[in-house]
Protein backbone atom coordinates (compact mmCIF):
# COMPACT_ATOMS: atom_id res chain seq x y z
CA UNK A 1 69.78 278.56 96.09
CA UNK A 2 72.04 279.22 93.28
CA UNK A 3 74.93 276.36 92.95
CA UNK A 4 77.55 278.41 91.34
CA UNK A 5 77.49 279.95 95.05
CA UNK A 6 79.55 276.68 95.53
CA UNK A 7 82.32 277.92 92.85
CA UNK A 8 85.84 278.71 94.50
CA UNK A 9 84.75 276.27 97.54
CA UNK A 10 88.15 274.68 98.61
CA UNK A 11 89.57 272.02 101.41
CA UNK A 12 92.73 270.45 102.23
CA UNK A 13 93.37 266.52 103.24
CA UNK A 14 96.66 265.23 104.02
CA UNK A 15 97.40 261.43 103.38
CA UNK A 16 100.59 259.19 103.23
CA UNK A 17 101.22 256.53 100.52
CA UNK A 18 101.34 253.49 102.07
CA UNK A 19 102.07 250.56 100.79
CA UNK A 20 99.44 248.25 101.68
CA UNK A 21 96.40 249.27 99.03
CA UNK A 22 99.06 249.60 96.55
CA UNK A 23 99.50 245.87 96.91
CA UNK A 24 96.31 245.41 97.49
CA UNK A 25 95.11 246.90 94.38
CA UNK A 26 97.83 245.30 92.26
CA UNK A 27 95.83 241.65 93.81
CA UNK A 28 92.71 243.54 92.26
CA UNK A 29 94.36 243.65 89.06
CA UNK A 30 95.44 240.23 88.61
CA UNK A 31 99.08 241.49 89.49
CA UNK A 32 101.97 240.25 92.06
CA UNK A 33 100.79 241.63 95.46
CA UNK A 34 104.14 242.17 96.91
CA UNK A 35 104.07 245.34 99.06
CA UNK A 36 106.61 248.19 97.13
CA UNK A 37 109.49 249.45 98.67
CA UNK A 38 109.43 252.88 99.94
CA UNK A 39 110.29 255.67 96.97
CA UNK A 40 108.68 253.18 94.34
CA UNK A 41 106.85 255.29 91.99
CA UNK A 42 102.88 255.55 92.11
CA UNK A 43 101.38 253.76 88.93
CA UNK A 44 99.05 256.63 86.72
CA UNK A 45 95.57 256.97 88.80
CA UNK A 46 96.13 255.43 91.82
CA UNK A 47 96.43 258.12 93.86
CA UNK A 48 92.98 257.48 94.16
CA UNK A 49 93.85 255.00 96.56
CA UNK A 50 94.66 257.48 99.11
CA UNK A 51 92.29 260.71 100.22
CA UNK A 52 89.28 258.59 100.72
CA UNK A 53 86.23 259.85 101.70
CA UNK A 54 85.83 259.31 105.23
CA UNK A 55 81.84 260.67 106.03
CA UNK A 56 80.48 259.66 109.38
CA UNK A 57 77.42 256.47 108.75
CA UNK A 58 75.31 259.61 109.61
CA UNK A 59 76.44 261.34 106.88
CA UNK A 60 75.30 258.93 103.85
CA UNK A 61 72.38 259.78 102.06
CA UNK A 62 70.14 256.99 100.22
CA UNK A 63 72.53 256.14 97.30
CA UNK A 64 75.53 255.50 99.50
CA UNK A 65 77.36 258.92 99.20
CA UNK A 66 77.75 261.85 101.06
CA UNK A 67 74.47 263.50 101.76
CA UNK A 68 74.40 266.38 99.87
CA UNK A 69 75.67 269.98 100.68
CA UNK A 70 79.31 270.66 102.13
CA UNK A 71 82.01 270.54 99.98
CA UNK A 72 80.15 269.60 96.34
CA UNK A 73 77.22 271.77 96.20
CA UNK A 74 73.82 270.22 96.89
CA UNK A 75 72.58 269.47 93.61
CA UNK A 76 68.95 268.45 93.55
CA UNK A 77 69.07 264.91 91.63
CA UNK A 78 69.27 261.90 92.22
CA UNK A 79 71.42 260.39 89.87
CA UNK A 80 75.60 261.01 89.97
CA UNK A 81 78.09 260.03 87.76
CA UNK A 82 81.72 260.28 87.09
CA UNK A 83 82.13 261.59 83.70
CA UNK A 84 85.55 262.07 82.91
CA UNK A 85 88.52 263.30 84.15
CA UNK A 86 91.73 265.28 83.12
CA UNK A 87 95.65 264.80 84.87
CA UNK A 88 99.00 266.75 84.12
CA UNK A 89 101.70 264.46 85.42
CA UNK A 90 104.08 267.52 86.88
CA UNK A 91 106.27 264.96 89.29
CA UNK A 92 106.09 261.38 90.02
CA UNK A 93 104.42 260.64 93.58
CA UNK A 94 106.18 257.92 95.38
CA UNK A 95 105.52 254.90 98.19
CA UNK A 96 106.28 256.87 101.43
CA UNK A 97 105.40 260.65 100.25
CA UNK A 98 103.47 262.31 102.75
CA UNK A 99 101.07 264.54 101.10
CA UNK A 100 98.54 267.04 100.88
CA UNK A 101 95.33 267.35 98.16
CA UNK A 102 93.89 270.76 97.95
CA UNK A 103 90.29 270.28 96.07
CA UNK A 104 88.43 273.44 94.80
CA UNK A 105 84.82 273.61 92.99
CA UNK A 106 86.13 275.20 89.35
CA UNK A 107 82.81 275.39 87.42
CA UNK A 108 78.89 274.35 88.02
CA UNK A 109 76.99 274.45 84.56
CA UNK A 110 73.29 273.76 84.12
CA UNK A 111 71.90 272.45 81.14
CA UNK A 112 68.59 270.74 79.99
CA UNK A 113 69.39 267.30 78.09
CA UNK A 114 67.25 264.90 76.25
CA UNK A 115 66.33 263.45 79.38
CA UNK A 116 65.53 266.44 81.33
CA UNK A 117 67.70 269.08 83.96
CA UNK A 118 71.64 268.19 83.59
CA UNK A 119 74.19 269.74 86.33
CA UNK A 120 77.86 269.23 85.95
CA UNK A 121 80.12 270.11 88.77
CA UNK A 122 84.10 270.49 87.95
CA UNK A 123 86.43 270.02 90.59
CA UNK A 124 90.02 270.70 90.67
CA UNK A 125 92.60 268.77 92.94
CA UNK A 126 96.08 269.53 93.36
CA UNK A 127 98.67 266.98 95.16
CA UNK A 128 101.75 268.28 96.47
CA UNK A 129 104.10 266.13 98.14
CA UNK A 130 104.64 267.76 101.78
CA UNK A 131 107.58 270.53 102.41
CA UNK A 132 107.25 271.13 98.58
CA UNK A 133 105.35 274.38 96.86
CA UNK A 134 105.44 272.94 93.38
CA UNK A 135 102.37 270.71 91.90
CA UNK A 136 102.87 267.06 91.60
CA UNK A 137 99.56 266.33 89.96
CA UNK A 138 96.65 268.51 88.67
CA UNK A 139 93.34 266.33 87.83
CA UNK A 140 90.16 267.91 87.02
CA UNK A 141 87.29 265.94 87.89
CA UNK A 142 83.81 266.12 86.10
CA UNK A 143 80.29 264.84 87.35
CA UNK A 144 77.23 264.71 85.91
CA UNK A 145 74.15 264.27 87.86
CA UNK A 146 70.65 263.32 86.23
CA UNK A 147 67.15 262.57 86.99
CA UNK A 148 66.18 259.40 87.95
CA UNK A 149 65.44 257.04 85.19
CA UNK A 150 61.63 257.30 83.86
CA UNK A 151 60.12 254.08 81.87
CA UNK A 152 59.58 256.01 78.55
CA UNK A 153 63.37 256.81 78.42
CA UNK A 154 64.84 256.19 75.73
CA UNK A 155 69.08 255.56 75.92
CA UNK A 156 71.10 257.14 73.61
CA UNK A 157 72.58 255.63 70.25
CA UNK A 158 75.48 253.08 71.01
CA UNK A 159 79.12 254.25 69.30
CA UNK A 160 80.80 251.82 67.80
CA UNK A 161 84.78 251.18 69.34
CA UNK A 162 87.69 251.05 66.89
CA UNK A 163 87.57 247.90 65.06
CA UNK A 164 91.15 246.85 65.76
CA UNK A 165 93.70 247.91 68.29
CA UNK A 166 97.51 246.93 68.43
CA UNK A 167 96.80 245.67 72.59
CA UNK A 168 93.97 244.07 74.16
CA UNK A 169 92.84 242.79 77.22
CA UNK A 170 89.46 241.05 78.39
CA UNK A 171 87.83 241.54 82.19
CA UNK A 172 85.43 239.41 83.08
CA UNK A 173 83.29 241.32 86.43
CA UNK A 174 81.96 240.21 88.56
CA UNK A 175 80.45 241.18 92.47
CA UNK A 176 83.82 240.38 94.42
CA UNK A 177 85.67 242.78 91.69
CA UNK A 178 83.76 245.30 92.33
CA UNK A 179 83.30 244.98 96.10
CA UNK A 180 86.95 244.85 96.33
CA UNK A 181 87.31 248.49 94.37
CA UNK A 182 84.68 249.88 96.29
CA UNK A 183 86.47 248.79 99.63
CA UNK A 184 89.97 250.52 98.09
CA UNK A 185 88.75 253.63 97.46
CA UNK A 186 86.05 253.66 100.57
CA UNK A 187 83.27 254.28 97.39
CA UNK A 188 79.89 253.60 99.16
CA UNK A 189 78.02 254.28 95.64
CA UNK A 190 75.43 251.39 95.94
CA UNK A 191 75.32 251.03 92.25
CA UNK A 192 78.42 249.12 92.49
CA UNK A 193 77.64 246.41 95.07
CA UNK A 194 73.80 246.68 95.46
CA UNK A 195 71.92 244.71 92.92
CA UNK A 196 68.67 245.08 94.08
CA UNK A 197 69.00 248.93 94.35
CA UNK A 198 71.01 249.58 91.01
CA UNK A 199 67.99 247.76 89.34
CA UNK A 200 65.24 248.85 90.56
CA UNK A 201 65.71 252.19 92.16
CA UNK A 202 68.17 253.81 89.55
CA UNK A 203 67.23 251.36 86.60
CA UNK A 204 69.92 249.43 85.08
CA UNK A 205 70.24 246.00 84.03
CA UNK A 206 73.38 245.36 86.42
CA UNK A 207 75.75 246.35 88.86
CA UNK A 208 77.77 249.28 86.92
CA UNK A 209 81.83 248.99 86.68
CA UNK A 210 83.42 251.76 88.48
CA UNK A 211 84.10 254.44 85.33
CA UNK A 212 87.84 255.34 87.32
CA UNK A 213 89.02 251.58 87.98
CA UNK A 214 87.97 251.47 84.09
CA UNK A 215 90.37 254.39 83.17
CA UNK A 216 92.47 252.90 85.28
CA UNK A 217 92.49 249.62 84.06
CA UNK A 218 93.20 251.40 80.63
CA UNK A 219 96.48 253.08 82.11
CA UNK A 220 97.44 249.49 83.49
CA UNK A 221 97.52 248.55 79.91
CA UNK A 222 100.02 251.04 78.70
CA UNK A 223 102.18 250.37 81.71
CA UNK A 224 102.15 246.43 80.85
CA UNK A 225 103.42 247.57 77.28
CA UNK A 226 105.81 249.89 78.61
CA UNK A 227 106.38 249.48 82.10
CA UNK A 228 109.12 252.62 82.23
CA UNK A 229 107.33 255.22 80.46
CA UNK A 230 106.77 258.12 82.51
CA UNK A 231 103.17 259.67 81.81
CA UNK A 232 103.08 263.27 81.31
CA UNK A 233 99.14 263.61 80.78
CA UNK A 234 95.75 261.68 80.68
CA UNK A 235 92.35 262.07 80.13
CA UNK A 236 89.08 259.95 79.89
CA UNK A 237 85.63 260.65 79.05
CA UNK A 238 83.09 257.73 80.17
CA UNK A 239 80.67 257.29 76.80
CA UNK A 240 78.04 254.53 77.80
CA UNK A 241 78.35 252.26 81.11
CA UNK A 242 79.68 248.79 81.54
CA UNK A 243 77.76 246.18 83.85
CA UNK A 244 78.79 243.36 85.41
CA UNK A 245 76.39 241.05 83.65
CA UNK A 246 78.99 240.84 80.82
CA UNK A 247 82.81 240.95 79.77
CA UNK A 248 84.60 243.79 78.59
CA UNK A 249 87.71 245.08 76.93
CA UNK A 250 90.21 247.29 77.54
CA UNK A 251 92.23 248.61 74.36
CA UNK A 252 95.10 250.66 73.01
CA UNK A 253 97.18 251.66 69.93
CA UNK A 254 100.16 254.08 70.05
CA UNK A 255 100.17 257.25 67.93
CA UNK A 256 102.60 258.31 64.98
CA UNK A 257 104.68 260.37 67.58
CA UNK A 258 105.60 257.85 69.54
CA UNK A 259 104.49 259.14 72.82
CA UNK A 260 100.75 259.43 72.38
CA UNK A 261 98.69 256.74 72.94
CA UNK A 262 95.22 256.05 72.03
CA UNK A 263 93.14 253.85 74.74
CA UNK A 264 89.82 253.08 74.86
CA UNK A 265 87.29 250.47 76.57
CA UNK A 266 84.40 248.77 74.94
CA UNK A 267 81.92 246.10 75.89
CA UNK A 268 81.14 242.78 74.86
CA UNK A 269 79.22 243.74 71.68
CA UNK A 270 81.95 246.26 70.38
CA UNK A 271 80.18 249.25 71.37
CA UNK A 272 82.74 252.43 72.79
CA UNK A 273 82.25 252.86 76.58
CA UNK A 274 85.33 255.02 77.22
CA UNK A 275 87.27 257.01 75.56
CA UNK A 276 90.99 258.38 77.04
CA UNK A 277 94.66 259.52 75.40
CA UNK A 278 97.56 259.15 77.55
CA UNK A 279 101.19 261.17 76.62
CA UNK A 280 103.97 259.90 77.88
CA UNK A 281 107.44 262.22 78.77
């Protein structure tokens, strides 16, 4: 089987933005819940909202995905992550926009890390609102799947975040959190809701914080600051994983320019966990 068989791999799903999990998401945040008027503007991100993965019960495989194969290629390990992601902002997408996502395998690269066989898989999705040729929003998607953990492994050297930031914010997770993102974006990943499993079948010391409601928490921040700005691009990388057994912070600074802003998120000892820069029109 060779997985770049997979590259050029494409399919099509139509959705409408309701207004519902907008609301419902802004409740997840901490924010008013009212439901938005039709034409009101999507926030950065949640897009992901609509699109969801609807697999049959059949369909999930032991970690609460997709079994492999179909669309993303079947990659032989056990361990999947989202590792970062990349958006160009072309046209806002609004309450009430019907539209379509067109998703196509860009790149499959294996590599051999420190802690053994590495496959990344890039995906590209393109949103176009429906009647309309042009692009509303390109996002490249990266994951990373692994081998499972082994006792002798040895984690990687922590980075240390910025020491000071012009905004801050502190989340405190916790199971109802996370349950609640999972449910908004139909995630069945059972590192995010199964203790038992994240711990002892995949290793870590807690339920993990979903890396995109992260990066989207850190767009949330900019749009508290400036609740107009228009975003013309983002992108995140996801350096070390945050668990719910501890708080967290989401950060930002702007840049010289004026329309570049740094963001970043960090845990409760200061260490970097994600990275992102957001540019606004």
């Amino acid at each position: 089987m060779n997985l770049k068989d997979w590259i050029g791999r494409s399919e099509a799903v139509s959705d409408i933005a309701t207004a519902t999990p907008y609301a419902a998401l802004s409740a997840t945040f901490d924010r008013p819940a009212e439901r938005p008027a039709a034409g009101t503007p999507l926030p950065g991100l949640w897009h992901w909202l609509y699109f969801l993965p609807l697999h049959r019960q059949s369909e999930i495989g032991p970690d609460g995905h997709a079994k492999r194969g179909g669309f993303l290629p079947p990659v032989p390990l056990p361990r999947r992550m989202w590792a970062g992601s990349q958006f160009t902002f072309h046209k806002p997408l609004r309450i009430g926009d019907a539209m379509t996502r067109t998703s196509t395998i860009h790149d499959v690269t294996e590599k051999s890390g420190r802690t053994g066989p590495l496959v990344f898989v890039k995906v590209r999705h393109e949103i176009c609102r429906d009647g309309e040729t042009d692009i509303a929003l390109t996002e490249f998607h990266d994951i990373v799947y692994r081998e499972a953990a082994k006792p002798d492994d040895v984690a990687p050297p922590p980075k240390a975040a910025p020491a000071t930031s012009t905004w801050e914010k502190q989340w405190v997770p916790d199971d109802v959190l996370l349950f609640r993102y999972s449910a908004l974006t139909f995630n069945g990943h059972r590192i995010h809701y199964d203790r038992k499993y994240v711990t002892e079948v995949e290793g870590y010391p807690g339920l993990i914080v979903h890396g995109p409601m992260v990066a989207t928490m850190l767009l949330d921040l900019l749009r508290h600051q400036l609740p107009d700005a228009e975003l013309a691009s983002y992108e995140f990388r996801a350096v070390r994983p945050v668990f719910d057994i501890n708080h967290f912070f989401v950060c930002g600074e702007p840049q010289a320019d004026g329309k570049t802003f740094r963001l970043w998120a960090k845990d409760h000892e200061g260490w970097l966990t994600m990275e992102a820069t957001a540019v606004i029109k």
